[in-house]
Protein backbone atom coordinates (compact mmCIF):
# COMPACT_ATOMS: atom_id res chain seq x y z
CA UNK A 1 96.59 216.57 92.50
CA UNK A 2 96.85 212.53 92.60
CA UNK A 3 98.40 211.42 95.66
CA UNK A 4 100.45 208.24 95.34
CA UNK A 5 99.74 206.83 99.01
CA UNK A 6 97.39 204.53 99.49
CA UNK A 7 94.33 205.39 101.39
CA UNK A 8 94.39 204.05 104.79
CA UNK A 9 91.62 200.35 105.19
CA UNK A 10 90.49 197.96 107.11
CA UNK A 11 91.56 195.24 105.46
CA UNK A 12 95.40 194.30 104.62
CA UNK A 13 95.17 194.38 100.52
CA UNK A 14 91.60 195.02 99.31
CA UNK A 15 92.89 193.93 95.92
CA UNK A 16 93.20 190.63 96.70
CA UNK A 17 90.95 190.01 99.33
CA UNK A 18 87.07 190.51 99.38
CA UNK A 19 84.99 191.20 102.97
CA UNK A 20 82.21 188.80 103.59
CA UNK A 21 81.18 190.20 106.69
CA UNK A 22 82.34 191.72 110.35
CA UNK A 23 81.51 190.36 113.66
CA UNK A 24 82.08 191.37 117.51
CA UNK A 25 82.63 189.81 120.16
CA UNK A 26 83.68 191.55 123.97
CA UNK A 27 86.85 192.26 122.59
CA UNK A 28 87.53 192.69 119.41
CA UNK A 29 86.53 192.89 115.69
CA UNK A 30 86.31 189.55 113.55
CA UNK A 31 86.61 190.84 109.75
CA UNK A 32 85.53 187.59 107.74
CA UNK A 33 87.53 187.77 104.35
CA UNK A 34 87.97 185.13 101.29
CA UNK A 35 90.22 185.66 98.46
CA UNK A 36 89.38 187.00 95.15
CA UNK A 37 91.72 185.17 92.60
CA UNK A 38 90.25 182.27 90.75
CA UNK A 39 93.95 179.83 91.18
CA UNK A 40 97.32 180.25 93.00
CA UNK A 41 100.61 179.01 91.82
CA UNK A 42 102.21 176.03 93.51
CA UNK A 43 105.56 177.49 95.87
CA UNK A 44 107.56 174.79 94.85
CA UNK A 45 107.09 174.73 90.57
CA UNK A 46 105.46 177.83 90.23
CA UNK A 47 102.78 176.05 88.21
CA UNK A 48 99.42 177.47 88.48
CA UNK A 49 96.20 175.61 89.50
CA UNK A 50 92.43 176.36 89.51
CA UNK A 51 91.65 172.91 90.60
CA UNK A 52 90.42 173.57 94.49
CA UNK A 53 90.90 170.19 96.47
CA UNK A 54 89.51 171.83 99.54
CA UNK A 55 88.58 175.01 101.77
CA UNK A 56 89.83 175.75 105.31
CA UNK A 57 90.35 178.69 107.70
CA UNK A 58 93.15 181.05 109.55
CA UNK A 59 92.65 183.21 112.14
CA UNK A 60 95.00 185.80 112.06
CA UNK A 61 95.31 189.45 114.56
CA UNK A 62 95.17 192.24 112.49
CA UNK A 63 96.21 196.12 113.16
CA UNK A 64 93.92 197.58 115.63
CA UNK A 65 90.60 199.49 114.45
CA UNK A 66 89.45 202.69 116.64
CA UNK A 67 90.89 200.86 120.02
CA UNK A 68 88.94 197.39 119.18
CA UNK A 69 91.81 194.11 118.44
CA UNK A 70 91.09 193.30 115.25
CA UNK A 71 90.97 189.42 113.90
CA UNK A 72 91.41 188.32 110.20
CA UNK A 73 89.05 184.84 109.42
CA UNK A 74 91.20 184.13 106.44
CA UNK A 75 88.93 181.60 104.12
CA UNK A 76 91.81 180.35 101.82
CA UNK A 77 91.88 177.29 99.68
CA UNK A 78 94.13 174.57 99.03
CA UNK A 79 94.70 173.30 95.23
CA UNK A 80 95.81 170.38 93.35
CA UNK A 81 99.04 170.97 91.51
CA UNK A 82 98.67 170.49 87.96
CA UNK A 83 102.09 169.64 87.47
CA UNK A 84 103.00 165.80 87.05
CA UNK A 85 106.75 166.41 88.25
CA UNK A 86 106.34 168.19 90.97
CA UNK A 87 106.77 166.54 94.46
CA UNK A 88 103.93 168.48 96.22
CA UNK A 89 100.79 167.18 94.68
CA UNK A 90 98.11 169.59 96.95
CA UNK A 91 99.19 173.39 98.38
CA UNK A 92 97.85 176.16 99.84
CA UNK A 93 97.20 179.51 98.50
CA UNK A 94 99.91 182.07 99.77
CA UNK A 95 99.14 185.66 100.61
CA UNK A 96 102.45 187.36 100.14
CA UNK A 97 102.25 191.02 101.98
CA UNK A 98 99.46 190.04 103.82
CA UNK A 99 100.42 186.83 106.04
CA UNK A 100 103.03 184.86 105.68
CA UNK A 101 102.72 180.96 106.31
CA UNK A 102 101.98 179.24 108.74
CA UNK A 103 102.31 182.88 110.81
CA UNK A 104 99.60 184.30 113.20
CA UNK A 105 99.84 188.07 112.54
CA UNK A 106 99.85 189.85 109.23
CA UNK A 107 102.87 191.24 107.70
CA UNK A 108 101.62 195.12 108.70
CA UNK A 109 100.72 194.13 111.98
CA UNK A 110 104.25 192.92 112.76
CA UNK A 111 105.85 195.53 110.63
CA UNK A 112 104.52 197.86 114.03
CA UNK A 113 105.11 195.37 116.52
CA UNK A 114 108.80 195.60 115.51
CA UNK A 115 108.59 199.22 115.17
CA UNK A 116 107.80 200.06 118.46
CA UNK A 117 110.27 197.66 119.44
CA UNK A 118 113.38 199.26 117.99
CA UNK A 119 111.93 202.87 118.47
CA UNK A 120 110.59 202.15 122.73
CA UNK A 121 112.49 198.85 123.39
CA UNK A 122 111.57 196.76 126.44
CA UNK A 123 109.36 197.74 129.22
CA UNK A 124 108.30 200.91 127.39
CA UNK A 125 107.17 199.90 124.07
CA UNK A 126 105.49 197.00 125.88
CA UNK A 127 103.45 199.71 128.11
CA UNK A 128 102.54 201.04 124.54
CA UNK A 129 101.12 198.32 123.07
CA UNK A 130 99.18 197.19 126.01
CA UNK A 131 97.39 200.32 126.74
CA UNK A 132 96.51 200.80 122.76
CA UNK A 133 95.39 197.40 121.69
């Protein structure tokens, strides 16, 4: 029998994202990831581009691997818009369910934080989340 769950990984969406390579350092696990589509749609016209202007990287914490802190390297790209009306004339590519912008956690990795939270609260949940990450 199928089961419709996804099966648990390391990385946030392995549809969209493909792993170059891991690294470790003392204290935690650095998963080195670029993205797999070939454009991204401008957030302000919806327009989509495959013309890269340029390349850059985020560093982003990640759920926790077998007690290690784990680290995204995000390589993402920015584009030109291909759009002549639109006001933005370069973006970035955006990673919906994954990380949102400009933000230094992924969604699933706050999705827990906030979890515990409203489940421990306070002193309790912080205990929690010091002693298992």
């Amino acid at each position: 029998m199928a089961r419709s769950k996804k099966s648990p990984t390391l990385l946030p969406d392995p549809s969209c994202l493909d792993l170059i390579r891991l690294e470790t350092d003392e204290q935690s696990l650095i998963v080195v990831v670029a993205t797999t589509s070939s454009g991204a749609l401008c957030p302000l016209c919806q327009s989509r581009s495959e013309s890269i202007h340029s390349r850059y990287m985020r560093l982003v914490a990640d759920l926790p691997w077998a007690g290690w802190a784990v680290r995204l390297e995000l390589h993402v790209r920015r584009f030109f818009c291909q759009n002549q009306a639109c006001p933005r004339r370069i973006f970035v590519e955006r990673l919906p369910g994954i990380v949102p912008p400009s933000a230094r956690r992924t969604t699933r990795l706050t999705d827990l934080l906030t979890l515990i939270g409203f489940a421990l609260g306070g002193e309790a949940g912080n205990r929690l989340v010091e002693r298992g990450m």
